[in-house]
Each structure stands twice: as structure tokens, then as C-alpha cells.
N, C-alpha and C. Protein backbone atom coordinates (compact mmCIF):
# COMPACT_ATOMS: atom_id res chain seq x y z
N UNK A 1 0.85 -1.16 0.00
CA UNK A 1 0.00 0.00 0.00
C UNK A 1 0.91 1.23 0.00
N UNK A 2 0.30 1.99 -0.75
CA UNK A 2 1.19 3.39 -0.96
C UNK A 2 0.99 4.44 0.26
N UNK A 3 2.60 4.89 0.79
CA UNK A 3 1.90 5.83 2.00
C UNK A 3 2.92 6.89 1.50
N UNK A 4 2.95 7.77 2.32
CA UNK A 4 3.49 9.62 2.06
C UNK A 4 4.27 9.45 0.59
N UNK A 5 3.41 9.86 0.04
CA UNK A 5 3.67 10.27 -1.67
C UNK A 5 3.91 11.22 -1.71
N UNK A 6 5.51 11.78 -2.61
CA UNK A 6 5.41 13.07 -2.31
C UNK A 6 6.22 12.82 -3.86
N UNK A 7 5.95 13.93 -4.41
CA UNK A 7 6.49 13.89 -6.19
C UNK A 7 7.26 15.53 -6.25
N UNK A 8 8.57 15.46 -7.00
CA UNK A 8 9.20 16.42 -7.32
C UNK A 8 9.52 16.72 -8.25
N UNK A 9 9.83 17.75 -9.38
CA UNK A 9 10.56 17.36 -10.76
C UNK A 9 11.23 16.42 -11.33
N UNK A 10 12.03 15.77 -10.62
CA UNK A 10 12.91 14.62 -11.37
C UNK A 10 12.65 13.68 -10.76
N UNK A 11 11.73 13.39 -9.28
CA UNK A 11 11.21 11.74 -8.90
C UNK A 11 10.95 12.02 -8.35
N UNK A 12 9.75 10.87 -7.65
CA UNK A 12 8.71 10.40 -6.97
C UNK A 12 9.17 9.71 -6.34
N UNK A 13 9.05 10.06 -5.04
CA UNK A 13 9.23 9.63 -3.75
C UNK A 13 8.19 8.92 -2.91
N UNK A 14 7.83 7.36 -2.34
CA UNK A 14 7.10 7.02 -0.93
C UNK A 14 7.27 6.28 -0.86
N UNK A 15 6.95 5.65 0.75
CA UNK A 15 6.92 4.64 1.59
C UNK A 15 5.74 3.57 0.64
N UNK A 16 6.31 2.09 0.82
CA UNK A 16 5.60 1.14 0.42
C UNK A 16 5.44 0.39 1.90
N UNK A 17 3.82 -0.02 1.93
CA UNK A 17 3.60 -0.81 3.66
C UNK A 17 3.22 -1.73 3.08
N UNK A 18 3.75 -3.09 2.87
CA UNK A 18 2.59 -4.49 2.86
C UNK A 18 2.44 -5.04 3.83
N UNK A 19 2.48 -4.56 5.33
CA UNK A 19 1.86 -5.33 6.28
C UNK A 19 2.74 -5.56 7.11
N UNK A 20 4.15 -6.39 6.59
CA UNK A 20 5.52 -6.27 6.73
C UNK A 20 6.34 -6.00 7.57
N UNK A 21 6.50 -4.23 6.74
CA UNK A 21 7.12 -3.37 7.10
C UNK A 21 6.95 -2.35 5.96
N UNK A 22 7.73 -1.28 6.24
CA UNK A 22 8.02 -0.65 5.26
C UNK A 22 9.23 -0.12 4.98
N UNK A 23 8.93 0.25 3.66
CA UNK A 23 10.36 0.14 2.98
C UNK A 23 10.25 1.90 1.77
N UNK A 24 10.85 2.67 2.11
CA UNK A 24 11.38 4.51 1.31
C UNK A 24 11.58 3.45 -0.21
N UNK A 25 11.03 4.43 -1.33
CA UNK A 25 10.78 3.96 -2.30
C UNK A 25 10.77 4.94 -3.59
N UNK A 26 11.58 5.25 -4.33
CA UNK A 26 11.80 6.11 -5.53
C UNK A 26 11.90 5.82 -6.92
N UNK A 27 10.88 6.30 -7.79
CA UNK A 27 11.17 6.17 -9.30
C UNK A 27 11.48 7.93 -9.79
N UNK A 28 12.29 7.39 -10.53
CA UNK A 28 13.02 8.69 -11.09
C UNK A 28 11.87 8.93 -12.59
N UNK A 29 12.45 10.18 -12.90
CA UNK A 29 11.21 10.71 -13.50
C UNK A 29 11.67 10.92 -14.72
N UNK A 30 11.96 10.09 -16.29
CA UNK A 30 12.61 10.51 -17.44
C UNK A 30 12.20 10.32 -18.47
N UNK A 31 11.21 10.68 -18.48
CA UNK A 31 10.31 10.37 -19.65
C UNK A 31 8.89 10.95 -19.03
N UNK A 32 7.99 11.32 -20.32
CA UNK A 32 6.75 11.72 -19.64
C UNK A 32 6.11 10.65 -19.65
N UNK A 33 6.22 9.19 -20.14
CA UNK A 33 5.39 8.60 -19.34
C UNK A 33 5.94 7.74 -18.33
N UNK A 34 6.93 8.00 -17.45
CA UNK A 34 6.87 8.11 -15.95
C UNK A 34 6.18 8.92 -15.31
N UNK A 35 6.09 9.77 -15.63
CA UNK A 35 4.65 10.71 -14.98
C UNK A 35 3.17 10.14 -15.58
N UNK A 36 3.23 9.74 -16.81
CA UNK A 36 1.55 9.39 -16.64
C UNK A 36 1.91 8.03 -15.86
N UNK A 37 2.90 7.31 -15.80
CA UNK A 37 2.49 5.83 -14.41
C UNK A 37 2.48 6.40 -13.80
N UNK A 38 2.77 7.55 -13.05
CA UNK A 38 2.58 7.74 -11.59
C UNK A 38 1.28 8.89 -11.60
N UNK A 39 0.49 8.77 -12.74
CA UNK A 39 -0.78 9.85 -11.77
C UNK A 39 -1.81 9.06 -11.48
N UNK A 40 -1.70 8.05 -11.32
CA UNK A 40 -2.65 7.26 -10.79
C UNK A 40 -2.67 6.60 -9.35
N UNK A 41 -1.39 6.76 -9.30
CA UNK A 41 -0.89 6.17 -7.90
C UNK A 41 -1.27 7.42 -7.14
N UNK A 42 -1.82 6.91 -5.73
CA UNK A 42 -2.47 8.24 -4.95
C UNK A 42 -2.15 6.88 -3.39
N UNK A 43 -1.99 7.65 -2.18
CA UNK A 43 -2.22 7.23 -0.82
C UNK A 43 -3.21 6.51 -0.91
N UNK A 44 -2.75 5.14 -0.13
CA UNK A 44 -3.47 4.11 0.61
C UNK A 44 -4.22 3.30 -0.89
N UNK A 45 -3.35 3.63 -2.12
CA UNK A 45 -3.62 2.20 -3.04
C UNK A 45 -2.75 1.21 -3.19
N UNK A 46 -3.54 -0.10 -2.91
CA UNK A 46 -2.51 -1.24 -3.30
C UNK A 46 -1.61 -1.48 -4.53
N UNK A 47 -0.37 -1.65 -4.75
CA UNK A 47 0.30 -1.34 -5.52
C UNK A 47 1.30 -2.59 -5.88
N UNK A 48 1.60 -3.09 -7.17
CA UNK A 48 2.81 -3.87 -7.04
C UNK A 48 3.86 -3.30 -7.79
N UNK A 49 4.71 -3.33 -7.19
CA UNK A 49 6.45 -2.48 -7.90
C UNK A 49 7.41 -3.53 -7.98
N UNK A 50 8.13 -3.28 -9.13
CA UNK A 50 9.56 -3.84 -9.53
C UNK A 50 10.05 -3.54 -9.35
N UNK A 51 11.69 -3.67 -9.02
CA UNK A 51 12.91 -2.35 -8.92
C UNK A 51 14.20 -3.39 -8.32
N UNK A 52 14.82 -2.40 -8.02
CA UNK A 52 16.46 -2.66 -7.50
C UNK A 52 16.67 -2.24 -6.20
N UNK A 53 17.06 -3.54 -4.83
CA UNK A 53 16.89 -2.75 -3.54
C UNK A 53 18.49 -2.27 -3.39
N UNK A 54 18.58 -0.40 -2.84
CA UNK A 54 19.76 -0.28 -2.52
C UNK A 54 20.27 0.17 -1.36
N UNK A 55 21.15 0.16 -0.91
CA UNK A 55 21.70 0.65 0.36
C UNK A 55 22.53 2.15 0.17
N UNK A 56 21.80 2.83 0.80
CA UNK A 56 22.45 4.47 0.88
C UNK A 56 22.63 4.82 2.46
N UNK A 57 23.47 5.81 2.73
CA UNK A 57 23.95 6.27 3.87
C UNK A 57 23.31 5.31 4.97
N UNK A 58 23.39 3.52 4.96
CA UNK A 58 22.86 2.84 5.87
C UNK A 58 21.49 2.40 5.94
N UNK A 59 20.84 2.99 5.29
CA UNK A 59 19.43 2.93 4.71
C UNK A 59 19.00 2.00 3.23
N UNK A 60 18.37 0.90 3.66
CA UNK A 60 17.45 0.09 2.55
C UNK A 60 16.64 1.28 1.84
N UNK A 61 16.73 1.21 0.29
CA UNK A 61 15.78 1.97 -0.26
C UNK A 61 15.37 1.24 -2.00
N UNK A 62 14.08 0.88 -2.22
CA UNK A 62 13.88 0.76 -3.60
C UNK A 62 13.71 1.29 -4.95
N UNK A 63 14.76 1.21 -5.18
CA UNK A 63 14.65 2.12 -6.91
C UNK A 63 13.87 1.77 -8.06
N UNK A 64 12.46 1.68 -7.83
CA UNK A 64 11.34 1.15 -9.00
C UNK A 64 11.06 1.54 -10.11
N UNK A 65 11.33 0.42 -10.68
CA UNK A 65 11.67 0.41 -12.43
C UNK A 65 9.89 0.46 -12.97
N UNK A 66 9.01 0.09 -12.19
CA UNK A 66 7.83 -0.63 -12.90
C UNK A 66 6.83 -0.51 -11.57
N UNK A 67 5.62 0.05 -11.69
CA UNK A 67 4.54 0.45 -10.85
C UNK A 67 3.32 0.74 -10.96
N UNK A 68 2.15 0.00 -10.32
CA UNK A 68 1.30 -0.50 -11.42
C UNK A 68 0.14 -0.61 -10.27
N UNK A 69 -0.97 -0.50 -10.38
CA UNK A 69 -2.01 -0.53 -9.27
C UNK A 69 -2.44 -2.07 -9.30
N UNK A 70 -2.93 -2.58 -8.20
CA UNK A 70 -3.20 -3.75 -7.88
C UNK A 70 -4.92 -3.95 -8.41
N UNK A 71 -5.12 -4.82 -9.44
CA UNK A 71 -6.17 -5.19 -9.83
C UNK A 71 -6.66 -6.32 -9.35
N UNK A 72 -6.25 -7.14 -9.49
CA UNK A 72 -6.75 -8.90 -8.87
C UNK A 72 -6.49 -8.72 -7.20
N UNK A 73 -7.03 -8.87 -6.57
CA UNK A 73 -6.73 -8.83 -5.00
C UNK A 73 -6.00 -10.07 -4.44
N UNK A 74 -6.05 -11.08 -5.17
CA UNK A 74 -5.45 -12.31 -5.12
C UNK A 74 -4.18 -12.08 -4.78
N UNK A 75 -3.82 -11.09 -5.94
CA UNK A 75 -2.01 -10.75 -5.05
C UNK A 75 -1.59 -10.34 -4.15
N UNK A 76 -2.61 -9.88 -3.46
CA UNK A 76 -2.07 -9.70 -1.82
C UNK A 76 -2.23 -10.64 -1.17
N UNK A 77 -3.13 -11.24 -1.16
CA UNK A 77 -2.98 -12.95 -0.63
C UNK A 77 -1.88 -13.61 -1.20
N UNK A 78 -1.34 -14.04 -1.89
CA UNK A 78 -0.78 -14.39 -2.35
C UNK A 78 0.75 -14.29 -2.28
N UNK A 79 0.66 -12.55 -1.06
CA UNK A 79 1.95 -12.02 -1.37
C UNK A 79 2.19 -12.38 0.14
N UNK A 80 1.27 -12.43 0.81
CA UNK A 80 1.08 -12.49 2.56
C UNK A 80 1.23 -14.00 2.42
N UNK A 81 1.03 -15.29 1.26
CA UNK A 81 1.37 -16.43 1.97
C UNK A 81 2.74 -16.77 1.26
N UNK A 82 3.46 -15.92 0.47
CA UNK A 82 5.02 -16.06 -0.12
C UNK A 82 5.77 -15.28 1.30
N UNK A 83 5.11 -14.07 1.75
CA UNK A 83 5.95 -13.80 3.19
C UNK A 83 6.24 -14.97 4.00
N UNK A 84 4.79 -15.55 4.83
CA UNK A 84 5.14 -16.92 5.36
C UNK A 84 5.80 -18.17 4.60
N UNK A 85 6.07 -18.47 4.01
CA UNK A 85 6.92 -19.02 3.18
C UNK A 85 8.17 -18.85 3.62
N UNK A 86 8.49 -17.51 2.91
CA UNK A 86 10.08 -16.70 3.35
C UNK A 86 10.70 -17.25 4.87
N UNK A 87 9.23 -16.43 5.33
CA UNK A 87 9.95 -16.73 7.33
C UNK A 87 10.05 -18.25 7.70
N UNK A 88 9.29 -18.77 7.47
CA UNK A 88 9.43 -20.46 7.55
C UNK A 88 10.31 -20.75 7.00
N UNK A 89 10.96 -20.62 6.14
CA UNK A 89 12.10 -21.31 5.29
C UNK A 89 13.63 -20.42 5.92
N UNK A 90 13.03 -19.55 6.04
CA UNK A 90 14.81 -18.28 6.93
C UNK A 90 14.37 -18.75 8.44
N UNK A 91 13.68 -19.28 9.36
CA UNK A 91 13.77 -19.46 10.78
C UNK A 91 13.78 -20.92 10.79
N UNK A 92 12.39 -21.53 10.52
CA UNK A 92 13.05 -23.19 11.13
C UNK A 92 13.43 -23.55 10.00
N UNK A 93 13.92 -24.18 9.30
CA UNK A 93 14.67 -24.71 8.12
C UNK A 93 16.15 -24.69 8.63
N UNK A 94 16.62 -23.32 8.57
CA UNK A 94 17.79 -23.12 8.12
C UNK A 94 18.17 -23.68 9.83
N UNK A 95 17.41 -23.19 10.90
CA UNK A 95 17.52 -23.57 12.10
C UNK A 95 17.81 -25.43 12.71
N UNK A 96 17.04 -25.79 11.68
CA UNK A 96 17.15 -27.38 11.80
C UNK A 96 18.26 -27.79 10.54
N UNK A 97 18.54 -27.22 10.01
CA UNK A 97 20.14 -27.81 9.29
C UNK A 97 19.02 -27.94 7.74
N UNK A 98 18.31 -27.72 7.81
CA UNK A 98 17.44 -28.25 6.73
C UNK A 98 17.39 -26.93 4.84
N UNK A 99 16.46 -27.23 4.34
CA UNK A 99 17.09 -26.14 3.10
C UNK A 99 16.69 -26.97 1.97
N UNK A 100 16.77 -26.19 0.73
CA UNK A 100 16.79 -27.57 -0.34
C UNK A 100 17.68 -28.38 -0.61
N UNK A 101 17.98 -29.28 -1.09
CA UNK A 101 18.40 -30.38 -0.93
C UNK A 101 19.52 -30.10 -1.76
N UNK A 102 20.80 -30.88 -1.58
CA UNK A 102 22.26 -30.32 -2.15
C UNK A 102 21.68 -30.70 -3.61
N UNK A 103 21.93 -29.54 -4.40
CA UNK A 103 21.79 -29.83 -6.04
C UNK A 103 20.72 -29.50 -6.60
N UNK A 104 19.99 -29.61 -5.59
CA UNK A 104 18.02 -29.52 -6.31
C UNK A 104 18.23 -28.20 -7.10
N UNK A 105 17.68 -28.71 -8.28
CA UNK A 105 17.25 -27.40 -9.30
C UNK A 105 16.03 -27.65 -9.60
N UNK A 106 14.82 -26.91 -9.61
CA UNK A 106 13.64 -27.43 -10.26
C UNK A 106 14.26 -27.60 -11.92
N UNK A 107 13.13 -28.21 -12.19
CA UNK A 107 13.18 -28.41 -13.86
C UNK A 107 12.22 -28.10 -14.55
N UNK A 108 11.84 -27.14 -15.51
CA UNK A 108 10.70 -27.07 -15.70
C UNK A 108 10.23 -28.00 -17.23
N UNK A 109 8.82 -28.23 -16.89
CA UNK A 109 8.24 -29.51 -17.76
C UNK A 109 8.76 -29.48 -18.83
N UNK A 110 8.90 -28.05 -19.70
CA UNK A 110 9.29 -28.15 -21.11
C UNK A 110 10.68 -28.46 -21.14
N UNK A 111 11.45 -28.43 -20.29
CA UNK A 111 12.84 -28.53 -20.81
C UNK A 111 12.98 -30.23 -20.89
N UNK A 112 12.26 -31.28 -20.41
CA UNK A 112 12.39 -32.25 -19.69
C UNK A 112 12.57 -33.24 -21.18
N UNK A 113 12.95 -34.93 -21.59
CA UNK A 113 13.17 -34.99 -22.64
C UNK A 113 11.08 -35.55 -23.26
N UNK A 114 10.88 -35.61 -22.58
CA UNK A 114 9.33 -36.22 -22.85
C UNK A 114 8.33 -35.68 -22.40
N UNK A 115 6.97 -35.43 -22.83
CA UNK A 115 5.91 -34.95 -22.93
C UNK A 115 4.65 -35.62 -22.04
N UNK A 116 4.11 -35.28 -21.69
CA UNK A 116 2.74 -35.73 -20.78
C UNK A 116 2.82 -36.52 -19.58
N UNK A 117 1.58 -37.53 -19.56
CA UNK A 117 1.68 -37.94 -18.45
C UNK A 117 2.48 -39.76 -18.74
N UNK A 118 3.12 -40.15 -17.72
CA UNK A 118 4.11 -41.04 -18.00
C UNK A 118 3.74 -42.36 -16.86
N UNK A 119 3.17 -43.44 -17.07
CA UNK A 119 2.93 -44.29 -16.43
C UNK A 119 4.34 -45.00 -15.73
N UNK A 120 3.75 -44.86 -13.90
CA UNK A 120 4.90 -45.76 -13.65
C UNK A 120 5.29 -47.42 -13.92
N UNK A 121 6.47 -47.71 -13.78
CA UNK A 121 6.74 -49.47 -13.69
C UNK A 121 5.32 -49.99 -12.79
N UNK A 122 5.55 -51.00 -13.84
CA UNK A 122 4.10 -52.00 -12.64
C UNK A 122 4.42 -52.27 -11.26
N UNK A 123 6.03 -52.58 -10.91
CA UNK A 123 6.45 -52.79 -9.71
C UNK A 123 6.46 -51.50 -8.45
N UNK A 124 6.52 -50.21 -9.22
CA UNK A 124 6.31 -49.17 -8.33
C UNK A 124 4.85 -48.88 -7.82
N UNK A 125 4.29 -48.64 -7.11
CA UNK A 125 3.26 -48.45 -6.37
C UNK A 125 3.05 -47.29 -5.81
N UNK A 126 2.58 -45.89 -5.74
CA UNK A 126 2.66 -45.23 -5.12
C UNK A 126 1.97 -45.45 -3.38
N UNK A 127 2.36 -44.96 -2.30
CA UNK A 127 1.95 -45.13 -0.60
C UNK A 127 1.79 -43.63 -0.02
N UNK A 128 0.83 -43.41 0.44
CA UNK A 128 1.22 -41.91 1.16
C UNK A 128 2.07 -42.43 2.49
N UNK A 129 3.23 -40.97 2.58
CA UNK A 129 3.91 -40.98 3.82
C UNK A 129 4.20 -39.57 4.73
N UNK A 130 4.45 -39.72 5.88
CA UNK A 130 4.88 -38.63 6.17
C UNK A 130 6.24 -38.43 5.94
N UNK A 131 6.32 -36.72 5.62
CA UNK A 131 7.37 -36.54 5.45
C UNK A 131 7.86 -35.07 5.60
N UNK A 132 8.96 -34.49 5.61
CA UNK A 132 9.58 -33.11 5.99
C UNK A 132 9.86 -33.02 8.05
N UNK A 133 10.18 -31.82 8.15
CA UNK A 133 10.62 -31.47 9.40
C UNK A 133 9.66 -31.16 10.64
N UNK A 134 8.79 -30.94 10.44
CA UNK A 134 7.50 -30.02 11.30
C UNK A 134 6.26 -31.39 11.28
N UNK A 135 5.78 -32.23 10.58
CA UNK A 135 4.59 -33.06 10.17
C UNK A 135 4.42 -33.95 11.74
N UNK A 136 3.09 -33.32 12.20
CA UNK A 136 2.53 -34.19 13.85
C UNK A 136 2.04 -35.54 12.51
N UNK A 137 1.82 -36.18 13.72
CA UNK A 137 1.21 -37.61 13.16
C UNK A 137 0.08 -37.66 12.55
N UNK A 138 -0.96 -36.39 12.29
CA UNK A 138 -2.10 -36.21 11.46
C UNK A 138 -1.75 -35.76 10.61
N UNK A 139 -0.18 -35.34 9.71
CA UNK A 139 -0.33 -34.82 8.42
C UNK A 139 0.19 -36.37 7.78
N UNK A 140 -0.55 -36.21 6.49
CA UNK A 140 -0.18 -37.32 5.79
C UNK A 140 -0.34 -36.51 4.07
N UNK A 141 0.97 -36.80 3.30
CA UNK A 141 1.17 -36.47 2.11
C UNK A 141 0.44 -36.84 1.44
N UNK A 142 -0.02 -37.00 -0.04
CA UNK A 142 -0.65 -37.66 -0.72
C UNK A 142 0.49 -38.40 -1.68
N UNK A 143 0.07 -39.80 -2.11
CA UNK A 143 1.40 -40.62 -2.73
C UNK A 143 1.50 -39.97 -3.85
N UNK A 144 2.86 -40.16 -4.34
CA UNK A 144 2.88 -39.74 -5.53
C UNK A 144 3.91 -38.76 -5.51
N UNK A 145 4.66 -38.18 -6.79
CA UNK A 145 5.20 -36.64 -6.81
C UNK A 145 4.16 -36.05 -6.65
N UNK A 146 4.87 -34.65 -5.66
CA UNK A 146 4.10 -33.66 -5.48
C UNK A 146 4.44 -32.29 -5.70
N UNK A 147 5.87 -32.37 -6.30
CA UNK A 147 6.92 -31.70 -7.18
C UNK A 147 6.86 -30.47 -6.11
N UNK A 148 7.61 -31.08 -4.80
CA UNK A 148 8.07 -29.75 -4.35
C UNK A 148 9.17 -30.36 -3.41
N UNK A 149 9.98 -29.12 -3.24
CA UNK A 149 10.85 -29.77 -2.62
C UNK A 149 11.12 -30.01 -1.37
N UNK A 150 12.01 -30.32 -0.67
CA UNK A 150 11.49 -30.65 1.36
C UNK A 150 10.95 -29.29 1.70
N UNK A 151 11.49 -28.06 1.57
CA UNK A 151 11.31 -26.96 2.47
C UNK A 151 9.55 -26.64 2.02
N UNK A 152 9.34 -26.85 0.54
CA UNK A 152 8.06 -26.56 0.30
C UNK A 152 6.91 -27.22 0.91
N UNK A 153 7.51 -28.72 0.61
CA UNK A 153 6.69 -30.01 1.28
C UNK A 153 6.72 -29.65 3.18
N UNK A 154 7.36 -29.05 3.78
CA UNK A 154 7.67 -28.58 4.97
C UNK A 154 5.99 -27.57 5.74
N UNK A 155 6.31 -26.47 4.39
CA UNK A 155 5.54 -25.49 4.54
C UNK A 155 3.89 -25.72 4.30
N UNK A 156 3.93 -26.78 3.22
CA UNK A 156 2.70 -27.35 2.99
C UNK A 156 2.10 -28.33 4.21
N UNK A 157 3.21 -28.46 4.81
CA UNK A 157 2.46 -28.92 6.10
C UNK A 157 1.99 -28.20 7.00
N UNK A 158 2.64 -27.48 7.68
CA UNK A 158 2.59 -26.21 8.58
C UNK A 158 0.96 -25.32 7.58
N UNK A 159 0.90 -25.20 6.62
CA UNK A 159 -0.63 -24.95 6.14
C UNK A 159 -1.75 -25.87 6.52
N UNK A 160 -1.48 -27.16 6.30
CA UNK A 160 -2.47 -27.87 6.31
C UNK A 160 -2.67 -28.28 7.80
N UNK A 161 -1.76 -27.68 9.15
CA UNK A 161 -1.97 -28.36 9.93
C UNK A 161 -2.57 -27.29 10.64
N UNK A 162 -2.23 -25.82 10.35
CA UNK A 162 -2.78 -25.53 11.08
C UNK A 162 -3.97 -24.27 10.35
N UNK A 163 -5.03 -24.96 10.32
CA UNK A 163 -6.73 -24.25 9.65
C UNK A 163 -6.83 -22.65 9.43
């Protein structure tokens, strides 16, 4: 959410709050349509920004390349359960020795050498199990890939366990 907006000849200056914290926030002004993105932006609208975070005289500040009013509301949900995410994965994870797994790279489907869905060996069977760092004895996975990795599979518990 956009707070003390204050605009000058050569940039636009304010505080961004998502709930968070907040974080001093500047797009420079070089072109006129950096000024038409920014006449729409007004106090207390939800907002999503791109940019570069930098450090000046000791001070975090974002230099936003791209700023844009929030249409789908989904992305604030969305942005409030990638925060919990974050903190779960930077406090207990890293706390329990835990993390993604040495090497893990996702892969994404298209790069992969084959297409669709791929029947396993007759001898494999899928079983649900428990699994990750946090899971009481009422979470139970569903068998199968679930294409995430421990810290995700972690977090997906900690959702489902607690309503």
C-alpha cells in the first residue's frame, strides 16, 4: 500500500507498507510517461512495484523500475502467503540444518526430454507418507510426486496443519 507520496521534478518519492514493514521507495522521472504511471498512484492504493533494492547512507531503499495498481486482490494474498513461506524457510529450516536439498534445481516440464503424463513401472506403487521437518502424526502427504521440494513439502504442512 502506498503511504506519504510526495512527487518532485525529477522523482517520486514514498513509503511502500505491505503489512511487513516498510520500505522509502523512488522512481526517477525521465520520460513523460513516468509521470503518466505515476498519476494514478495516490495514498493508501494497493500497488505492485519492480525495482532494485539499494543501500544508501545505511538505509534500505527501492529504486522502481515498474509500478502498477493492484487489480486482482489475489495478489495480496498471495503475497502475505510467499511472506510466510520466506519466514518459515529463513527461521526453522535453516535452524534445523534443513534447506533444499544439495543440487536440487527445479526443472521445468518443457525442458524435460518427454511430454505428458508417463505411467509408472508395474512394480512401483505409489503409498502416502509422512514426510519433511514439522509433520505431527495427522499430516499425511498424498502418494505420488508432489513436485516440491522438502522446504516446500515442509511449509505445505505447517498450512495444512494448522486451519
Amino acid at each position: 500500500m502506498v503511504v506519504n507520496k510526495a512527487e518532485r521534478v525529477t522523482d517520486v518519492s514514498l513509503e511502500i507498507d505491505d503489512g511487513t514493514g516498510r520500505i522509502d521507495c523512488t522512481k526517477w522521472v525521465n520520460e513523460s510517461a513516468d509521470l503518466k504511471e505515476m498519476e494514478g498512484i495516490m495514498d493508501g492504493l494497493y500497488v505492485c512495484v519492480h525495482g532494485h533494492l539499494k543501500g544508501f547512507q545505511g538505509k534500505k531503499q527501492l529504486v522502481i523500475f515498474c509500478i502498477r495498481p493492484v487489480k486482482d486482490f489475489n495478489e495480496i494474498t498471495y503475497h502475505f502467503a510467499e511472506c510466510a513461506y520466506v519466514h518459515h524457510y529463513n527461521t526453522k529450516l535453516r535452524v534445523h540444518g534443513g534447506g533444499p536439498a544439495a543440487g536440487h534445481i527445479p526443472t521445468p516440464a518443457a525442458s524435460m526430454p518427454f511430454q505428458g503424463y508417463q505411467v509408472p513401472p508395474s512394480n512401483q506403487v505409489g503409498a502416502p507418507a509422512r514426510v519433511g521437518l514439522v509433520a505431527p502424526g495427522n499430516v499425511v502427504v498424498p502418494p505420488g510426486n508432489t513436485g516440491l521440494d522438502p522446504s516446500q513439502t515442509s511449509f505445505f504442512e505447517v498450512l495444512v496443519t494448522f486451519p
